[in-house]
Protein backbone atom coordinates (compact mmCIF):
# COMPACT_ATOMS: atom_id res chain seq x y z
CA UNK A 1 98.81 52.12 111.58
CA UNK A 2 101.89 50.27 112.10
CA UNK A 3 103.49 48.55 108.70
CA UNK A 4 106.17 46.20 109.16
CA UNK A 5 108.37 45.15 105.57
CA UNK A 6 108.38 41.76 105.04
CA UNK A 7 111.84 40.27 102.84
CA UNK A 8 113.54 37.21 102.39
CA UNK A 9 116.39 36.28 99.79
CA UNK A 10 114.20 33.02 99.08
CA UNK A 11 112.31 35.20 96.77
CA UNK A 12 112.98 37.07 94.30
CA UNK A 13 114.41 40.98 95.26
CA UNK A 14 111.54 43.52 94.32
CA UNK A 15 112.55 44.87 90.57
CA UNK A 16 111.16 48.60 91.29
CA UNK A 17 109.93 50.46 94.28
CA UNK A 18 107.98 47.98 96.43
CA UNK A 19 108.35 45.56 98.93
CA UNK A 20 107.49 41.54 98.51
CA UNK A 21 105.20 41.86 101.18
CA UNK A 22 103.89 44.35 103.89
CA UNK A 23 102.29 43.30 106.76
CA UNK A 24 99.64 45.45 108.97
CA UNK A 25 98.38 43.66 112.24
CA UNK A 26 96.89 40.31 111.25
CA UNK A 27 97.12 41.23 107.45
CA UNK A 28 99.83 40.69 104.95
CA UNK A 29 99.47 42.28 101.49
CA UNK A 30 102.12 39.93 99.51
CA UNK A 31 103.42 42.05 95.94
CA UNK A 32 102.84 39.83 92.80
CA UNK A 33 105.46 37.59 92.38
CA UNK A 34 106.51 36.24 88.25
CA UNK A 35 108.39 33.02 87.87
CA UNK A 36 112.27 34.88 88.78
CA UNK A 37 115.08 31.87 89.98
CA UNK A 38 115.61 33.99 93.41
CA UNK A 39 119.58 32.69 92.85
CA UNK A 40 119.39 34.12 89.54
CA UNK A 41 117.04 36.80 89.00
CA UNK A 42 115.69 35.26 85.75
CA UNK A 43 113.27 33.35 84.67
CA UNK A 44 112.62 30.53 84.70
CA UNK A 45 113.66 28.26 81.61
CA UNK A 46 111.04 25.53 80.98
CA UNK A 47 107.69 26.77 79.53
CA UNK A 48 104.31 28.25 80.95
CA UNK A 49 103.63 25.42 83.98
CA UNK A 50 107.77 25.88 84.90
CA UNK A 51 106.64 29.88 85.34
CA UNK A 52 103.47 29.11 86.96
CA UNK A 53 105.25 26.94 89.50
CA UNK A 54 108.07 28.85 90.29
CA UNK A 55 105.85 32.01 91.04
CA UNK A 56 104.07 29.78 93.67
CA UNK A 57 106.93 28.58 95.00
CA UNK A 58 108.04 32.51 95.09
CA UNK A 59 104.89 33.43 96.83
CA UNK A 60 105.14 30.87 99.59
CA UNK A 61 108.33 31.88 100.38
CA UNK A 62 107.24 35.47 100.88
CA UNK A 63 104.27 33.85 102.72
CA UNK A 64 106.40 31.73 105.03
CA UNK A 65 109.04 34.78 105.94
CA UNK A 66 105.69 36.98 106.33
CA UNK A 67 105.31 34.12 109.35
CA UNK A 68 102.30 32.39 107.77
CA UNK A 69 101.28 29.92 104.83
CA UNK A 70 100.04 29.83 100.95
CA UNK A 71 97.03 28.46 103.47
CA UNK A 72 96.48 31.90 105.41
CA UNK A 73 95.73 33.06 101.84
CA UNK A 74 92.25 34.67 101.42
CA UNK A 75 92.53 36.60 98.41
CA UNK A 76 94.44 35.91 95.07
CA UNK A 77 95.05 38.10 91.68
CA UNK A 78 96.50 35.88 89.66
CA UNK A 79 97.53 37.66 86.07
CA UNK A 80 98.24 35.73 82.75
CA UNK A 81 98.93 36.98 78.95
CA UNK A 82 97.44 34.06 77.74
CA UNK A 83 93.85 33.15 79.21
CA UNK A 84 93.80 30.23 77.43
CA UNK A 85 96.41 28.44 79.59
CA UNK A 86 93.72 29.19 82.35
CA UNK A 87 93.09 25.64 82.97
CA UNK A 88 96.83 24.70 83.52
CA UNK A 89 96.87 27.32 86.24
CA UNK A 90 94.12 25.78 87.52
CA UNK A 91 95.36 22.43 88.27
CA UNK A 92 98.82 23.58 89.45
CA UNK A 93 97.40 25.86 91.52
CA UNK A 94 95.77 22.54 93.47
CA UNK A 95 99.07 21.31 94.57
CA UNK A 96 99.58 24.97 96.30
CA UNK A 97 96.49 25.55 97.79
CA UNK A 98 93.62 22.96 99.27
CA UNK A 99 89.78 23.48 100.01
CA UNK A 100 88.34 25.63 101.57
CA UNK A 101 90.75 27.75 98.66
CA UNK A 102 91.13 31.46 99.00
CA UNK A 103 88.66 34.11 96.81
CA UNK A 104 90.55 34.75 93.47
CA UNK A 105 90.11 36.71 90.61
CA UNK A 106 92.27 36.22 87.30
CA UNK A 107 92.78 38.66 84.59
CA UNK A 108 94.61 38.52 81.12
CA UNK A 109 96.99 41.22 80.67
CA UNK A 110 99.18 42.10 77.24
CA UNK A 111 102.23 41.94 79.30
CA UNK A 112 103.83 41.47 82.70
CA UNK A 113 107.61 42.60 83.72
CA UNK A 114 110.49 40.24 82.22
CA UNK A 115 108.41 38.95 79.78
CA UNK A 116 106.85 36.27 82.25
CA UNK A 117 103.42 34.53 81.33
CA UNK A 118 102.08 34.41 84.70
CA UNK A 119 102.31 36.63 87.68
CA UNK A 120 100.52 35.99 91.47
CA UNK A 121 99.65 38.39 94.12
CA UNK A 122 97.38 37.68 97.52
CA UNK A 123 96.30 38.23 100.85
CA UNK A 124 96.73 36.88 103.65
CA UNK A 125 95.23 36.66 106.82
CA UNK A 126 97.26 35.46 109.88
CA UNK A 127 95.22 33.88 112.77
């Protein structure tokens, strides 16, 4: 098995031992992305949708250097400390992603690196 490291500085650098993405044949395995400025390293000032929307925009641009699109996605994790702000991440996630939308599961967690609110990983298949 052949894996080929995906990076681009439109993301944000990996923060510990991993890459942002890792591709095997047709399959990219993209690392869960939290709401970093890739010019800054922090995060991002603004709230819970700000975070949510930068760590889309993070993920595409691991997507799009991976040589695909957020709609090659088949799988996402999507990870929040508050579940409650579910719904929010629901309708942002609609100006990412269109029907058919990719399989997804979404867990609360007590905590996610930098103190972010909302972290995405996925999947993606490219044809």
């Amino acid at each position: 098995m052949t894996r080929e490291v995906i990076s681009t500085s439109n993301a944000p650098a990996a923060i510990g031992p991993y890459s942002q993405a890792i591709r095997t044949g047709s399959t990219v395995y993209l690392s869960g992305q939290i709401p970093l400025d890739p010019e800054t390293g922090h995060l991002v000032p603004g709230g819970f949708d700000a975070q949510v929307h930068r760590a889309f925009k993070n993920l595409r641009e691991v997507a799009q250097a991976s040589g695909g699109s957020l709609g090659d996605c088949v799988k996402l994790t999507l990870f929040l400390t508050d579940l409650s702000k579910f719904p929010q991440v629901n309708t942002i996630m609609q100006e990412y992603f269109q029907a058919p939308f990719p399989a997804r599961s979404t867990v609360e967690v007590s905590g996610l690196p930098r103190e972010a609110q909302f972290e995405v990983e996925a999947v993606m298949v490219l044809g």
